[in-house]
Protein backbone atom coordinates (compact mmCIF):
# COMPACT_ATOMS: atom_id res chain seq x y z
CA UNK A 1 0.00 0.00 0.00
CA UNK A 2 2.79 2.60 0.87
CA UNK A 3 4.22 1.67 -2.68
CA UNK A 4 1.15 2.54 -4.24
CA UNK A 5 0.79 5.82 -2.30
CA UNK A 6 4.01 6.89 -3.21
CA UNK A 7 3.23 6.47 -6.89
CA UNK A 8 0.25 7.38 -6.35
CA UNK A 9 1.26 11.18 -4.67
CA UNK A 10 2.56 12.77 -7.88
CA UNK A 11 -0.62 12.77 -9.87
CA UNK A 12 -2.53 13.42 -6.56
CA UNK A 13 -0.83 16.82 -6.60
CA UNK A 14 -1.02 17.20 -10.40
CA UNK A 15 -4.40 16.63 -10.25
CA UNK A 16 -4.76 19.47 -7.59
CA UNK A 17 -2.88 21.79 -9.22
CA UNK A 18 -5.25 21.68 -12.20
CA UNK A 19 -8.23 21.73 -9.99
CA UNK A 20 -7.25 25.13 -8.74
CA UNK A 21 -6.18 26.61 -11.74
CA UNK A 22 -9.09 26.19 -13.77
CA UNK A 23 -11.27 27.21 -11.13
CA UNK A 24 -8.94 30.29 -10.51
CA UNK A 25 -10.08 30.61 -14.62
CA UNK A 26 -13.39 31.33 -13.48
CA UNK A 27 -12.53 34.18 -11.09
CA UNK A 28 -10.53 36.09 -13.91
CA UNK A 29 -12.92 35.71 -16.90
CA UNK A 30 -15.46 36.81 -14.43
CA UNK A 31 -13.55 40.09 -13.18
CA UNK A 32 -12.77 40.60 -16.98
CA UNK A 33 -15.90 40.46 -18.01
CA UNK A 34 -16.91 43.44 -15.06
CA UNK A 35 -13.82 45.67 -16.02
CA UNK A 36 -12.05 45.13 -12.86
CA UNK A 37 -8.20 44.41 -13.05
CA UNK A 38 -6.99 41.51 -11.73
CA UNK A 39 -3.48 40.74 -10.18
CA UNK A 40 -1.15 38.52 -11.27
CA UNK A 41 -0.66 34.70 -11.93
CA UNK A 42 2.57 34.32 -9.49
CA UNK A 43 0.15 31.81 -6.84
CA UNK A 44 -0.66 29.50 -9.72
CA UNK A 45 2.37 29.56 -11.40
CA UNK A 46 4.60 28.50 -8.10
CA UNK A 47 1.60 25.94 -7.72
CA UNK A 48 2.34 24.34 -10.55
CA UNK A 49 5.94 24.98 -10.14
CA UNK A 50 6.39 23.23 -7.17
CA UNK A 51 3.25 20.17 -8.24
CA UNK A 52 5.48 19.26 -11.14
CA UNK A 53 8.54 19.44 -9.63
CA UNK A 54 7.25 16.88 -6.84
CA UNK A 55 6.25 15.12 -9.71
């Protein structure tokens, strides 16, 4: 079981990272569409960053 797990983990986090950058998506179409600026993609990018590099 702890094998599995530990092959397991990578995609886990993969998996997460995606999750929360295609709901982040939704925020910034949505404050586009309003006229609002929004900030900057430096959370999802060292999200990914550091989901891939676990991978």
């Amino acid at each position: 079981m702890k094998a599995f797990m530990m092959a397991a983990l990578p995609w886990i986090c993969i998996g997460i990272a995606v999750a929360l950058f295609a709901a982040n998506q939704g925020a910034v179409k949505k404050a586009k569409a309003s006229g609002k600026e929004y900030g900057n993609y430096m959370a999802e990018g060292m999200c990914l960053g550091m989901c891939m590099g676990t991978a």
